[in-house]
Structure formats: C-alpha cells, structure tokens
C-alpha atoms as a PDB file:
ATOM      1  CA  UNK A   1     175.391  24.954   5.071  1.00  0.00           C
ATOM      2  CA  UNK A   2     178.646  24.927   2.442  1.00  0.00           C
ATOM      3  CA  UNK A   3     180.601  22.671   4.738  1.00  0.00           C
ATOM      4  CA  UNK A   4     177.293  20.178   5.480  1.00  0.00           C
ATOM      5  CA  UNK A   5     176.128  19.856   2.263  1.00  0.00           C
ATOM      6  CA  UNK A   6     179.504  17.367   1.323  1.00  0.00           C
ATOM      7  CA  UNK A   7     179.464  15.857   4.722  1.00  0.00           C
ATOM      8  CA  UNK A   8     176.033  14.163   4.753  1.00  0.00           C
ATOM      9  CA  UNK A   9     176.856  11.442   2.056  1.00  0.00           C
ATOM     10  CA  UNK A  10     180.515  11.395   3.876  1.00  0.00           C
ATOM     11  CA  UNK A  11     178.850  10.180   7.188  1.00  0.00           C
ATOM     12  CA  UNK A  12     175.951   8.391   5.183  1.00  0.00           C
ATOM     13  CA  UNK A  13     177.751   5.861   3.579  1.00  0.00           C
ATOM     14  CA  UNK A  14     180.547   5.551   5.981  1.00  0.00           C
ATOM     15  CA  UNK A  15     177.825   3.844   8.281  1.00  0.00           C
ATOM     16  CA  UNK A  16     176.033   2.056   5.590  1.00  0.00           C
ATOM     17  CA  UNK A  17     179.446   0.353   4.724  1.00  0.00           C
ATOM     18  CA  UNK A  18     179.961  -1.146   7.746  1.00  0.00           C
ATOM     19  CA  UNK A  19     177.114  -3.122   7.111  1.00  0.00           C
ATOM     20  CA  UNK A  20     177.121  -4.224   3.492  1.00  0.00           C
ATOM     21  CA  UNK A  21     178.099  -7.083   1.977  1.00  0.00           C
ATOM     22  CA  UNK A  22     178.294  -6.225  -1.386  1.00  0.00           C
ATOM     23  CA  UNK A  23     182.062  -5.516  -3.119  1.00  0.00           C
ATOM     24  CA  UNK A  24     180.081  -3.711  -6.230  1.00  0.00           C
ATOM     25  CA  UNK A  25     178.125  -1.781  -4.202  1.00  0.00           C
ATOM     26  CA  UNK A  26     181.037  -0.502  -1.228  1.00  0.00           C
ATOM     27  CA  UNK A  27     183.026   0.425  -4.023  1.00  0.00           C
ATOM     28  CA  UNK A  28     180.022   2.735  -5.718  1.00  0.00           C
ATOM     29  CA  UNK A  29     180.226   4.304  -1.819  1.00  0.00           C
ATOM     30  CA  UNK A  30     183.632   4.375  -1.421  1.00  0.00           C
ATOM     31  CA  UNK A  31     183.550   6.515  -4.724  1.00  0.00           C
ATOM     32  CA  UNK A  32     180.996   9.076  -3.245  1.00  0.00           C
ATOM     33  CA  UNK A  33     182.718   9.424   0.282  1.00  0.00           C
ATOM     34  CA  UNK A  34     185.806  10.496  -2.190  1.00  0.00           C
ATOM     35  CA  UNK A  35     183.975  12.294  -4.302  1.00  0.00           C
ATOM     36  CA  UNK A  36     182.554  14.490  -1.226  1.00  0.00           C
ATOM     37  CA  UNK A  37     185.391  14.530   0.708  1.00  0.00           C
ATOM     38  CA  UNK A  38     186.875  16.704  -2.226  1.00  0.00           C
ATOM     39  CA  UNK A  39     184.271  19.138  -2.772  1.00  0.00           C
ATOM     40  CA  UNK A  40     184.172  19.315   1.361  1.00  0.00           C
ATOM     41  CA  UNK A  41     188.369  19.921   1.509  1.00  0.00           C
ATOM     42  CA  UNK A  42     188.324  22.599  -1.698  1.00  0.00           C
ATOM     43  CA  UNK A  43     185.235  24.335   0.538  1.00  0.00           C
ATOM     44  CA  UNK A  44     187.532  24.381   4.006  1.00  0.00           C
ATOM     45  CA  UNK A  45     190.506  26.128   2.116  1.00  0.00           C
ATOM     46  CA  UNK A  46     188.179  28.372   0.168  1.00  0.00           C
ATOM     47  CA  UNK A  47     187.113  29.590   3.871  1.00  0.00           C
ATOM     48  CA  UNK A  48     190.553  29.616   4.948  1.00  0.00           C
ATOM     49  CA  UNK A  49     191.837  31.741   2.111  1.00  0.00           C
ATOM     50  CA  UNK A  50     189.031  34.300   2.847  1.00  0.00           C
ATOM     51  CA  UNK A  51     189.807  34.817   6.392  1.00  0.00           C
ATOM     52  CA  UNK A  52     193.279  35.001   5.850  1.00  0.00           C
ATOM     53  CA  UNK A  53     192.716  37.635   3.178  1.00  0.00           C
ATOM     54  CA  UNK A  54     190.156  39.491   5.864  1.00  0.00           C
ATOM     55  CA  UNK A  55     193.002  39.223   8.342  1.00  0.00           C
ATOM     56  CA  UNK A  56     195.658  41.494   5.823  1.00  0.00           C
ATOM     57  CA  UNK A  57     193.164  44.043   4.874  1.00  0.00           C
ATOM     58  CA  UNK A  58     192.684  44.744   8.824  1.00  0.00           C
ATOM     59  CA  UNK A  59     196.323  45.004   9.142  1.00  0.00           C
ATOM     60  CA  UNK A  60     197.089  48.801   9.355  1.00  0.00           C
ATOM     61  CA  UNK A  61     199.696  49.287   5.977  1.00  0.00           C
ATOM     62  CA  UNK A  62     199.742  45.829   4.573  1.00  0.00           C
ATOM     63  CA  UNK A  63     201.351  45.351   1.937  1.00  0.00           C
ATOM     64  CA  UNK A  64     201.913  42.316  -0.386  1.00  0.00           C
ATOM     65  CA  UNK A  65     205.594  41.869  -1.155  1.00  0.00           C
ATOM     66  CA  UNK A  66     206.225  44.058  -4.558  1.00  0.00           C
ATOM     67  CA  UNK A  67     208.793  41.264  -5.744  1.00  0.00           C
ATOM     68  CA  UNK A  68     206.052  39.170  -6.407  1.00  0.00           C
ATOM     69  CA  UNK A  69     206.196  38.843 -10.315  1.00  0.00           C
ATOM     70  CA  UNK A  70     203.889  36.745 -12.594  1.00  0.00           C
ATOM     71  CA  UNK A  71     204.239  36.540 -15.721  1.00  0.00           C
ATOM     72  CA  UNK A  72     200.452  35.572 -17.830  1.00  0.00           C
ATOM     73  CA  UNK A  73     200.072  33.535 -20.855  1.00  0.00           C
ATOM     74  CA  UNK A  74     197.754  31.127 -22.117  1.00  0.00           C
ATOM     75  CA  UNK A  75     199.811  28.161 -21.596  1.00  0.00           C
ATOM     76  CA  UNK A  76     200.229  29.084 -17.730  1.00  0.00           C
ATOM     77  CA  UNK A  77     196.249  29.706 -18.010  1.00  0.00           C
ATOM     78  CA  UNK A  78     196.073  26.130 -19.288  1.00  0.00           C
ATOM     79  CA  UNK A  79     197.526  25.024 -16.574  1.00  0.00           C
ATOM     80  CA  UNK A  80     195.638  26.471 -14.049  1.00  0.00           C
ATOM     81  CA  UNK A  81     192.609  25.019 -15.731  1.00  0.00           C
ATOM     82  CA  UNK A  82     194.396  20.989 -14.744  1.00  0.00           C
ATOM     83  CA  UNK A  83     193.202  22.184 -10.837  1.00  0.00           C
ATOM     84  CA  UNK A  84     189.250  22.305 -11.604  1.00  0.00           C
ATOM     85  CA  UNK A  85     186.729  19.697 -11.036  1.00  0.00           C
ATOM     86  CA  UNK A  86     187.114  17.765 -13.942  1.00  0.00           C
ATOM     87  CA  UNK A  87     183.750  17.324 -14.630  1.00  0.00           C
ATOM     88  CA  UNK A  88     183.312  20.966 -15.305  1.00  0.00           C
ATOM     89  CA  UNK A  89     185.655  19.906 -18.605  1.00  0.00           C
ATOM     90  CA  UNK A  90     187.306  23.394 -18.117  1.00  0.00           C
ATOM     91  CA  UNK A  91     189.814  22.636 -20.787  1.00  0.00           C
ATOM     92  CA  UNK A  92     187.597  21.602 -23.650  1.00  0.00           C
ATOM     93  CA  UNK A  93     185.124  24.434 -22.857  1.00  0.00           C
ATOM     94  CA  UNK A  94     187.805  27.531 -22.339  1.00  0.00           C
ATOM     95  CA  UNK A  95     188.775  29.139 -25.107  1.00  0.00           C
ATOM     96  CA  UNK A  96     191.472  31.865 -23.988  1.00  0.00           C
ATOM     97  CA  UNK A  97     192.909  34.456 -26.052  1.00  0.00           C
ATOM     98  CA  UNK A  98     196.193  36.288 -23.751  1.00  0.00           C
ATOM     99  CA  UNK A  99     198.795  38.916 -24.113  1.00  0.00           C
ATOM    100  CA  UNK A 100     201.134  37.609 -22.252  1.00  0.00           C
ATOM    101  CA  UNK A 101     202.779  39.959 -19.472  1.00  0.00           C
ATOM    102  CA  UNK A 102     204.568  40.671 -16.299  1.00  0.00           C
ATOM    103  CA  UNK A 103     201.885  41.315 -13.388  1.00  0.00           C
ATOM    104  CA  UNK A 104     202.422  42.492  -9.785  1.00  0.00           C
ATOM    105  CA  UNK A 105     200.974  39.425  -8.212  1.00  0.00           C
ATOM    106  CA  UNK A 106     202.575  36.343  -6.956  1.00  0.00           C
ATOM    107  CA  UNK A 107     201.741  32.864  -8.826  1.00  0.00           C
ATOM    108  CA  UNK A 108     199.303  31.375  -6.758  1.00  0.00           C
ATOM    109  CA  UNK A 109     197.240  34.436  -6.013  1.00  0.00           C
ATOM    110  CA  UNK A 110     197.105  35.092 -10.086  1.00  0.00           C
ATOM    111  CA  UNK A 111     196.277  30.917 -10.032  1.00  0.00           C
ATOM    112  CA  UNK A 112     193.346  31.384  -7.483  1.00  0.00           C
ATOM    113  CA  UNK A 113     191.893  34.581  -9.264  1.00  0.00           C
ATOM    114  CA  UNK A 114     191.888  33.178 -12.379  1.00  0.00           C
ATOM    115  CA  UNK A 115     190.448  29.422 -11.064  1.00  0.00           C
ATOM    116  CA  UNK A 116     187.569  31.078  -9.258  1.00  0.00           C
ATOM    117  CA  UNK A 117     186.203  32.873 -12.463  1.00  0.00           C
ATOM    118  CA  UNK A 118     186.821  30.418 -14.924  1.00  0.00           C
ATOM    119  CA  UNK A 119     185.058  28.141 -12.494  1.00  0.00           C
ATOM    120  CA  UNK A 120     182.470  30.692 -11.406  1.00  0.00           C
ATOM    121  CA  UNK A 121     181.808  31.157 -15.529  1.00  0.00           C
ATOM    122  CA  UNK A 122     181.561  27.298 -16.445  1.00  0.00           C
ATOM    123  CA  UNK A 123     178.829  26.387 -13.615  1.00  0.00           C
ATOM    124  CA  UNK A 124     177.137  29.275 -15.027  1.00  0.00           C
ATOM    125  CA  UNK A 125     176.872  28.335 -18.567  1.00  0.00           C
ATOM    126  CA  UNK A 126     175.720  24.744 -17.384  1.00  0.00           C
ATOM    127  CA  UNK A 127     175.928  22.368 -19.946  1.00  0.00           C
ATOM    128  CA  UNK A 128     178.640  22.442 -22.639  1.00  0.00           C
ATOM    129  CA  UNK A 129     178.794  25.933 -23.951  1.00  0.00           C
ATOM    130  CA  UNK A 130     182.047  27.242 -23.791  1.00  0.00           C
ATOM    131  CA  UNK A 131     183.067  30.539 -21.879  1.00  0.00           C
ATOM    132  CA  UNK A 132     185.923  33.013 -23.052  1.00  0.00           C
ATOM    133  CA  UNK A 133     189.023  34.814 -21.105  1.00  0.00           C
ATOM    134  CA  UNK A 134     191.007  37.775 -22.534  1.00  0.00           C
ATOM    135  CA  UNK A 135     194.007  39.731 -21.185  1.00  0.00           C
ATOM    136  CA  UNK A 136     195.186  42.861 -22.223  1.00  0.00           C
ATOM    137  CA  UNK A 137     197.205  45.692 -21.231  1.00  0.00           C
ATOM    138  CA  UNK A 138     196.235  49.417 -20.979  1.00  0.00           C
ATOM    139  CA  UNK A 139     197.839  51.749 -19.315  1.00  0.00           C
ATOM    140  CA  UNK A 140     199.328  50.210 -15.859  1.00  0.00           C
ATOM    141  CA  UNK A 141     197.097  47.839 -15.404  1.00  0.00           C
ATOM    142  CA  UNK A 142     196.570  44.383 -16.974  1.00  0.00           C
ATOM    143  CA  UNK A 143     192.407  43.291 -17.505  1.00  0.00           C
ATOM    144  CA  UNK A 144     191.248  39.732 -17.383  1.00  0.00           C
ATOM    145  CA  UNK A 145     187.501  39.408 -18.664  1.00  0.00           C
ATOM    146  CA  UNK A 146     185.799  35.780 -18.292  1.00  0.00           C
ATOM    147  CA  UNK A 147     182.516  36.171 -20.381  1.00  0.00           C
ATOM    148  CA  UNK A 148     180.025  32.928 -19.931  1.00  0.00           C
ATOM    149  CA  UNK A 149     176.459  32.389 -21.875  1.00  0.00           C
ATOM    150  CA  UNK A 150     174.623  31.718 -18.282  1.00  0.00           C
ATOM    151  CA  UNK A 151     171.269  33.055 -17.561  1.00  0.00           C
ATOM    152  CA  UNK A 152     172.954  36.278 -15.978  1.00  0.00           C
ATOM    153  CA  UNK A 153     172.436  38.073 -12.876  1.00  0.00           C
ATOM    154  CA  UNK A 154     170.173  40.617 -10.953  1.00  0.00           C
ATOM    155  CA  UNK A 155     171.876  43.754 -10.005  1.00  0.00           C
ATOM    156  CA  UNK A 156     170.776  42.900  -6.575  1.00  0.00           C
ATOM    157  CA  UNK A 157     172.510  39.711  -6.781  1.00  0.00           C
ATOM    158  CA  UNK A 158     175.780  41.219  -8.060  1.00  0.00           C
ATOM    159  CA  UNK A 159     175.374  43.576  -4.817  1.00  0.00           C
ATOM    160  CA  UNK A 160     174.996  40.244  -2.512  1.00  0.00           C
ATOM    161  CA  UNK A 161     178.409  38.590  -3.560  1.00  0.00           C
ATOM    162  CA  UNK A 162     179.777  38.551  -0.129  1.00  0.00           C
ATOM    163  CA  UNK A 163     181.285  35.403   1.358  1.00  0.00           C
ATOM    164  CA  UNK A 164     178.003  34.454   2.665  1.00  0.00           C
ATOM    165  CA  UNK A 165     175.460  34.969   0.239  1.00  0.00           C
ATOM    166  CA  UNK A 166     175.138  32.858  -3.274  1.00  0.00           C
ATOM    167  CA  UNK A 167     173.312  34.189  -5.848  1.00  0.00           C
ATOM    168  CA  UNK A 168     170.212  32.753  -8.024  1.00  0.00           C
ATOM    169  CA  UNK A 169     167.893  29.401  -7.409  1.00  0.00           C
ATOM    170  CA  UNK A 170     169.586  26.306  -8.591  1.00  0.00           C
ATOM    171  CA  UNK A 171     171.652  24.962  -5.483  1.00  0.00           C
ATOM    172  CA  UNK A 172     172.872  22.101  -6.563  1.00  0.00           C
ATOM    173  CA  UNK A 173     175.439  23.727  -9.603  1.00  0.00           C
ATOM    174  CA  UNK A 174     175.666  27.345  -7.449  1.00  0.00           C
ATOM    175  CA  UNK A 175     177.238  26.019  -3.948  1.00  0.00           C
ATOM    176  CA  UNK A 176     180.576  28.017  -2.975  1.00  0.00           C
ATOM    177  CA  UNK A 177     180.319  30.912  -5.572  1.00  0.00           C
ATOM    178  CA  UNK A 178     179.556  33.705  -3.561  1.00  0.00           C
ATOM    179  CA  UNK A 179     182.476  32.945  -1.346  1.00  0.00           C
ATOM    180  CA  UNK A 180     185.008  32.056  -4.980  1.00  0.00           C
ATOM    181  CA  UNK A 181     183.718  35.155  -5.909  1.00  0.00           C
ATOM    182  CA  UNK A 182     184.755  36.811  -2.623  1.00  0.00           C
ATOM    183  CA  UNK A 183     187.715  35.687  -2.387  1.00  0.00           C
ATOM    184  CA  UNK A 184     188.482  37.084  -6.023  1.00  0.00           C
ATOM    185  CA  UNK A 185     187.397  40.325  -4.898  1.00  0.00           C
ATOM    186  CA  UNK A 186     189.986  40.946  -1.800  1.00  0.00           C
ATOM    187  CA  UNK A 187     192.737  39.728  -3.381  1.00  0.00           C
ATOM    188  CA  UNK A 188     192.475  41.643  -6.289  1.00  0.00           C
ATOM    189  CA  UNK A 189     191.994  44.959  -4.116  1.00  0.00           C
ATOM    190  CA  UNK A 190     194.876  43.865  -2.184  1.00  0.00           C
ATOM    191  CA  UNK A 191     197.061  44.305  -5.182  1.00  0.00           C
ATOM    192  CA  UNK A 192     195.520  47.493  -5.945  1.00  0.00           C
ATOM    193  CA  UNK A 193     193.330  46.595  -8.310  1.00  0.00           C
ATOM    194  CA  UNK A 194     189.771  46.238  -9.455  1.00  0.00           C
ATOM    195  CA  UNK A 195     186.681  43.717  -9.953  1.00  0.00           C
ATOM    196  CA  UNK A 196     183.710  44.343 -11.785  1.00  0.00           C
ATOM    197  CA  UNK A 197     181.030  42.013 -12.761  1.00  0.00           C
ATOM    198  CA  UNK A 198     178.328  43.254 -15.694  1.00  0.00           C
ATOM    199  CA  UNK A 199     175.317  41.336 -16.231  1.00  0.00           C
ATOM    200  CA  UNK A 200     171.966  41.489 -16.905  1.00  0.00           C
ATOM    201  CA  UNK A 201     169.237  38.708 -16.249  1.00  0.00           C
ATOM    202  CA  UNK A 202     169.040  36.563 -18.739  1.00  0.00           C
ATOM    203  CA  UNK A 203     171.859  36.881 -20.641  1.00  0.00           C
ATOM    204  CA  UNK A 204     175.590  36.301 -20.262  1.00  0.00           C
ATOM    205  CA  UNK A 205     177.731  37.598 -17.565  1.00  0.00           C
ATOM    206  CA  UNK A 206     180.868  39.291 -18.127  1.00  0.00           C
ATOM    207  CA  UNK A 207     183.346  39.459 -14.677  1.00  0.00           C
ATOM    208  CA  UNK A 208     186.665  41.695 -15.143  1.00  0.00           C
ATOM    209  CA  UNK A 209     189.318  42.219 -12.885  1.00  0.00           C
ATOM    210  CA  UNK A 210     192.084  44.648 -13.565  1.00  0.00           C
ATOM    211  CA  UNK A 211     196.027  44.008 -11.457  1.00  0.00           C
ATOM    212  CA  UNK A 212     199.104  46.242 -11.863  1.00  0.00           C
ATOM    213  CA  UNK A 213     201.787  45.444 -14.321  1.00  0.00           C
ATOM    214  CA  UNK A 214     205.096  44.833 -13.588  1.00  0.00           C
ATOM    215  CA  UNK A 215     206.393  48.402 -14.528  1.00  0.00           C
ATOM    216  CA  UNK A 216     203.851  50.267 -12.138  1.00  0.00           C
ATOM    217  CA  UNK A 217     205.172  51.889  -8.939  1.00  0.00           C
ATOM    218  CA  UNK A 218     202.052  51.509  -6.844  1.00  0.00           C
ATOM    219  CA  UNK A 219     201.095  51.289  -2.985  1.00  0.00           C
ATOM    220  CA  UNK A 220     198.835  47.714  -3.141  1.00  0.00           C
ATOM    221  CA  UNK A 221     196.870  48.114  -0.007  1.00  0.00           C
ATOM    222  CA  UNK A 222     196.520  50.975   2.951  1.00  0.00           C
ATOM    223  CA  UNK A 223     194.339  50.267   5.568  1.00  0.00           C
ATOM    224  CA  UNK A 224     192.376  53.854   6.964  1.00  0.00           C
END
C-alpha cells in the first residue's frame, strides 16, 4: 500500500498524456507524475534503510564504527530541515533551541533521525502551528525532544509503531510514519541509545531520543 499509493497517478497520467493535446494541461500532469515520483523514491529508500538497519541488528556483535563523530547545532539542524518536502514549510514552522555537542553517531544517521521526527511532528500538527526541538546534555548521553501541538496518540498506537503499522485515521497526511518512525527507533538503539514517545489523545506529542556523547566509552549494539 506505501509504494502504490504514489504510483497510481504515476501510471495514470503517463497514459492519459499520450493522448492529450493540450500543452497547459500535459504540463499540470507532468507536474503530478514528478510530484509522485518523489514521494514514491523517498518511500523505496525509507524501506531500504529499514532493512538494512534489520540486517545489522541480526548480525551477531555489530557494531557501528566508534569514529563516527557528529557534532549538533542548530545551524547543522537547519540544514537538515533544506531535505523535507517543502510544503511541510519545515523551516518557517521549527523553532529549535540546541546545545551544541559532539555525539557518537555518524552525520547522516544523526541527519535521518532528526528528519524523520521533525517530519513525523509537522504532519502531525497539520496546518501552520509550529513544533519545537531541544538538545541537551546529561550525563553521557545527549536528548533530542521534538514536541508538536497534533491531536496526540493512543497508547495502543504508540505500541503499533512498527514498520508496518501507521497510526490514527487521516491517510492522506499519515502515509510512511510508522515506518520514519521505525527507522528512528533501530538506529538509535544501534548506537546504544533510547526512543521514547509520550502522548496522550488529544493533545501534543512529545518524541525523545537519547545517543551517546562523544566522551562515552560504550558498546553500541550486541546481538544475544
């Protein structure tokens, strides 16, 4: 169902064009097929970044490479934001308030943890309230809370985020979060940390996920 729902207007209008005759019109398609064939390619690597991520945590004492070093701020936040649907106006509506600091996590994992809840957070507010994202230190570990005003979750439905399984009624702004949220989850476990999410129906949603800091000496991952 993710991967069909793009792919009907892709092989809609790629038949209708061959038959019309009308530059205004083709060009309206031609915008759609594009449009679609973005949402469809962002859904094939989501999958792809899942199973690979299933794949490691099989893998008897996997281990992400410890010399991966990332160092958070706001203005790397920022630009993580420049990768989301711009629709979703994830720069205007963000506010983000950092201490910046050295985590145990390479670049592009940090990049698709902190994507997939910013994202996850903005779909969920609908319209054009705003969402917020801290970081802070304690201890070892390094927290990043996204906090959204959305209509909140069921703690059955927080139980359901699996790759499979979306959560709550409206389809058409919810597709791909169970499996964004997913892939959050592993990744973050991988590194030896944590993901909580704490909501209640109705209200907002908070999600937090917690990595190691650069001065930790920590195992990331040990399969049993």
């Amino acid at each position: 169902h993710e991967l069909r729902t793009p792919l009907v207007p892709i092989l809609g209008y790629a038949e209708m064009i061959e038959t019309e005759e009308d530059p205004v019109v083709i060009k309206d398609m031609v915008k759609i097929i594009g449009y679609s064939s973005k949402i469809l390619h962002k859904r094939i690597e989501k999958f792809l970044i899942y199973k690979d991520l299933c794949v490691k945590e099989k893998g008897k004492n996997f281990l992400f490479n410890k010399q991966d070093k990332t160092r958070i701020s706001s203005n790397l936040v920022c630009n993580y934001l420049l990768s989301i649907q711009e629709d979703l106006n994830a720069r205007e509506r963000t506010k983000i308030n950092l201490q910046p600091q050295t985590l145990c996590i390479s670049d592009w994992h940090l990049q698709t943890v902190v994507t997939e809840l910013i994202e996850n957070g903005l779909k969920f507010s609908g319209g054009n309230s705003n969402i917020s994202l801290e970081g802070f230190t304690k201890d070892d570990s390094y927290f990043i809370t996204v906090r959204d005003n959305g209509r909140g979750m069921s703690k059955n439905e927080i139980k359901a985020i699996t790759a499979f399984n979306k959560f709550g009624e409206d389809k058409l702004s919810e597709h791909g979060l169970g499996l964004g949220l997913a892939i959050v989850k592993k990744i973050v476990e991988l590194h030896g940390g944590s993901f909580n999410i704490n909501s209640e129906k109705g209200n907002s949603t908070t999600c937090e996920v917690s990595l190691p800091v650069e001065s930790k000496d920590y195992k990331i991952f040990e399969a049993n």
